[in-house]
Structures are given as C-alpha cells and as structure tokens.
Protein backbone atom coordinates (compact mmCIF):
# COMPACT_ATOMS: atom_id res chain seq x y z
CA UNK A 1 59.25 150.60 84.60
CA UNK A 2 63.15 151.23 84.30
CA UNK A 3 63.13 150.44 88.36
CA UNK A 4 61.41 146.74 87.81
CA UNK A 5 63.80 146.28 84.98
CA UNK A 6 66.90 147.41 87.42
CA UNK A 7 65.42 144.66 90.14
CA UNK A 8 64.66 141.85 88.07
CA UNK A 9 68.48 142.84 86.42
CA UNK A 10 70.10 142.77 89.90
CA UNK A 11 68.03 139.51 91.14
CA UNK A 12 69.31 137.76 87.77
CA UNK A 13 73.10 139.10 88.66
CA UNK A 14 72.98 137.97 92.34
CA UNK A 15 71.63 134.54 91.15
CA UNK A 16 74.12 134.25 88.64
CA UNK A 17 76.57 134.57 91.54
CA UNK A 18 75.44 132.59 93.51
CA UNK A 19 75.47 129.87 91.25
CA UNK A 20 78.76 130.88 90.46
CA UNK A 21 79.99 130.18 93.75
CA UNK A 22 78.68 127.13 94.16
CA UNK A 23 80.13 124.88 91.26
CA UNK A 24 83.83 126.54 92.76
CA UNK A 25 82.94 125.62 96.40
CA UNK A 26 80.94 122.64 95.14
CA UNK A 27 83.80 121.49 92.48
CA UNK A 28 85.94 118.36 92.72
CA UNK A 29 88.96 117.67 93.91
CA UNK A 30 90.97 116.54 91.23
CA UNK A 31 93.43 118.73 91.60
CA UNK A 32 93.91 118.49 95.23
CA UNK A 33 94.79 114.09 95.03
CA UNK A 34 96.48 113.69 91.85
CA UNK A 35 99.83 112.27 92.33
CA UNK A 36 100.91 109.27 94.54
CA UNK A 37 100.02 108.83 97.77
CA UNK A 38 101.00 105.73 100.09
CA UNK A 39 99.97 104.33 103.51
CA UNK A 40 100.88 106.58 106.10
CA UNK A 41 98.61 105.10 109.37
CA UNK A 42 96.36 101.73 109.57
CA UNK A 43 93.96 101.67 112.23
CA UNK A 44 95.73 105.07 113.76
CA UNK A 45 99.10 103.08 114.28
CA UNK A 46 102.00 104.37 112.30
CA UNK A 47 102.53 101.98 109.34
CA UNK A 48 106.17 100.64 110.37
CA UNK A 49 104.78 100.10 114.02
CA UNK A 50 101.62 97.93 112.61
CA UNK A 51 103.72 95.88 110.19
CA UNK A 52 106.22 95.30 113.25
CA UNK A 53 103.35 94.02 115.50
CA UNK A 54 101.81 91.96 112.71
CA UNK A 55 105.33 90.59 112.33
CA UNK A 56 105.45 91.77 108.23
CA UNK A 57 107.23 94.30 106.36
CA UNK A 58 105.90 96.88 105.69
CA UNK A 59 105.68 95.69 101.89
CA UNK A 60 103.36 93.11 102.74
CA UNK A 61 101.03 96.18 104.66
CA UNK A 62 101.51 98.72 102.14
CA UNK A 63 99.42 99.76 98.67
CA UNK A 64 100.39 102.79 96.96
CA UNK A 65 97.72 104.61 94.78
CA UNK A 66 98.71 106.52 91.36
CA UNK A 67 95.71 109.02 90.82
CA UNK A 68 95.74 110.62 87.53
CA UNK A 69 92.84 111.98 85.82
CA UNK A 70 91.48 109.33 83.43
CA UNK A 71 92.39 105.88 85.66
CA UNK A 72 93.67 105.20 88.85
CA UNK A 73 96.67 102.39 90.04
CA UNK A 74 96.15 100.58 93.26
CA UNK A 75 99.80 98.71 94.05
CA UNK A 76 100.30 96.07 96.41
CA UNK A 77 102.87 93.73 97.02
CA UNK A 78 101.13 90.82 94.29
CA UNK A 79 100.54 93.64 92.01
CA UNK A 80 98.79 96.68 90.63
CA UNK A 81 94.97 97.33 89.71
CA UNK A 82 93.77 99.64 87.41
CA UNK A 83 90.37 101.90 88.39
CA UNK A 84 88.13 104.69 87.02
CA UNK A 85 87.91 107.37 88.70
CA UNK A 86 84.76 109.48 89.52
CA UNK A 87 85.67 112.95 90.95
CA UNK A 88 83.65 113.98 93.81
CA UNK A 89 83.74 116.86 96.33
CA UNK A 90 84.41 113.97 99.34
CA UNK A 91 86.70 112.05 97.46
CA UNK A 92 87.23 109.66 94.49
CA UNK A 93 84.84 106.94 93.60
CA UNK A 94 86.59 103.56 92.18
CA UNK A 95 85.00 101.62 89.26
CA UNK A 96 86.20 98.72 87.46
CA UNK A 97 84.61 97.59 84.48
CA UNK A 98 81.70 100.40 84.96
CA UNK A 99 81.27 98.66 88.64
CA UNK A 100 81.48 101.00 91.94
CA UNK A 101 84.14 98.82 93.81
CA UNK A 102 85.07 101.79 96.56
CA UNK A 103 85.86 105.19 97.40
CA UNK A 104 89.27 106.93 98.68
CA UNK A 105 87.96 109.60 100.72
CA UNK A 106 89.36 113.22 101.24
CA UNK A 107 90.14 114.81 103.89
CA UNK A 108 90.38 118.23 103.30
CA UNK A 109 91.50 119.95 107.09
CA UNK A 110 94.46 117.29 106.82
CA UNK A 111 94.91 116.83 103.50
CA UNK A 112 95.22 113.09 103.46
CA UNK A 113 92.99 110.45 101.77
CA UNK A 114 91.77 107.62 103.81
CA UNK A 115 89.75 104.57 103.28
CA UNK A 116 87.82 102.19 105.55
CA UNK A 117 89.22 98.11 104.32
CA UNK A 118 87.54 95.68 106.95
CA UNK A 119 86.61 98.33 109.68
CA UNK A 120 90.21 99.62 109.94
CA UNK A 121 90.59 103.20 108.46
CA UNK A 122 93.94 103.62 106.26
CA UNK A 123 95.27 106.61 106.01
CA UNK A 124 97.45 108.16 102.80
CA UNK A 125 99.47 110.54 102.71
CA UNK A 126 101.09 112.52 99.58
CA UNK A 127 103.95 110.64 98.18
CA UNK A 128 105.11 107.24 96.23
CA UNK A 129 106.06 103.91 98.03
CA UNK A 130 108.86 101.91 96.20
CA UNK A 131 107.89 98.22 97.34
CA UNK A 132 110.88 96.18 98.15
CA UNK A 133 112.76 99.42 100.22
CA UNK A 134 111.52 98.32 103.85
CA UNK A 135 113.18 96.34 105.77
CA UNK A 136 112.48 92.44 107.12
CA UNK A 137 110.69 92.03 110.37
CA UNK A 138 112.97 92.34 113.59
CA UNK A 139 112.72 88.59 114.53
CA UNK A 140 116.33 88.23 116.00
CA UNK A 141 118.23 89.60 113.26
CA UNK A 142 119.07 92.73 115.17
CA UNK A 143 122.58 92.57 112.33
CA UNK A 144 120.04 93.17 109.38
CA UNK A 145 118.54 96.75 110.95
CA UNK A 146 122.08 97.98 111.54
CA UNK A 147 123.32 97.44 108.58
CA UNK A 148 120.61 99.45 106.96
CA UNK A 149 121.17 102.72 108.93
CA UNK A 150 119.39 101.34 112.26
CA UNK A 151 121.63 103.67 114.09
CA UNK A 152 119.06 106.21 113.72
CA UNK A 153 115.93 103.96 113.96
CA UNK A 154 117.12 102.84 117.20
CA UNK A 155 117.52 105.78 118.39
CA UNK A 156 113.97 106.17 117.90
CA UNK A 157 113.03 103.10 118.88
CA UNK A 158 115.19 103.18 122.44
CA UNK A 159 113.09 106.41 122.62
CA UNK A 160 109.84 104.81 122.03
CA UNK A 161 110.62 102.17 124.69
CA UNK A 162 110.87 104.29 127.67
C-alpha cells in the first residue's frame, strides 16, 4: 500500500511540474516589449534608405509604439492612437474599443517586433522616435544635410555608392 501511495505521490509531483513549466515557457511577453520601440527596417530596407527612395522623411515613414501594460500608443506623423493590449506568447494583440484591429509580433531570436501593413513587413526595434528630428529629403539641397552633421552621413553614403 505505502508503495501505490509513493507512485501516485510522485506521478502528482511530476505533473505538478510539468505544469509548472509550462505557464513559464508558455507565459507572455510583457516584459520582454514594454518600452518604446520605433521603425528600424520596412520591407528589409533600412528606414532612412526607404524614406530616401520614396522621396519622404523619414517622419512621414515612421510610427513609434509606447507599450505599457494596460494600453498601447501608436504615433505617426498626424498623430497618436491609443490600443489595448492582449499579451500573448507571439506577440501583442491590438484592440480598440473591444475590436481586434492587429497584432505586433515578437520575435524572440532577434528581439525585435515586426508587423505585416499592406504586405510589407516593418520591423521595430527597442527605442523612442522623436518626430520632427530627421532630416528633409535630399532633392538638391545638398547645404541642408551638411549643415546637420552630413559630414559623417556622407561618409556613409560615398561608402554606400561604390
């Protein structure tokens, strides 16, 4: 008798752990995206390089996201929209007025959060995005980029060319 008692014990203790396990590999990722985050690649292009070739600043391309646990702040260049968000182990579900109106997906291996807008896949990365810092579209005023530390950036940019 006291060996069915020690089996049924130790069946009920490796359950237990195993359940245990689960809800912390199975748990959200709250903790992992809260915090801004801003575009960091659209369609695989480097922001600055897509906003460039769409002949926009990078303003007009960007949204930042604000996650925080009880709402989440989409902001664009024409303003900012407040979500709900829904905590799940792939990402965060958006709703708006109890209405699913998208997900920001995780990446865990990268840790980024991306999201799919018209069949072109934006990528996030960790940080905020103060809208009004970027600078106009090179169209001929070559003065404008050089007077904002293009130095640098055309250092890179000579490099990029060849």
């Amino acid at each position: 008798m006291m060996k069915r008692v020690t089996k049924k014990l130790a069946l009920v203790l490796v359950a237990a752990m195993l359940m245990g396990l689960c809800l912390v590999g199975c748990g959200s990722i709250e903790k992992d995206v809260l915090g801004d985050w801003s575009v960091d690649t659209i369609g695989g292009t480097p922001i600055a390089d897509y906003a460039a070739a769409a002949g926009v600043t990078v303003d007009m391309m960007n949204m930042s996201w604000k996650i925080e646990s009880n709402k989440v702040t989409q902001t664009g260049i024409n303003g900012a929209t407040e979500f709900e968000p829904k905590f799940r182990t792939d990402g965060v579900e958006l709703h708006k007025d109890g209405t699913h109106q998208g997900n920001l997906l995780w990446d865990a291996d990268n840790k980024v959060l991306y999201m799919d807008i018209n069949g072109v896949k934006y990528v996030f990365k960790k940080g905020a995005y103060t809208f009004g810092s970027a600078e106009q579209p090179s169209g001929g005023e070559e003065q404008g980029g050089a007077e904002q530390g293009g130095a640098e950036e055309g250092g890179a940019e000579e490099g990029a060319e060849e």
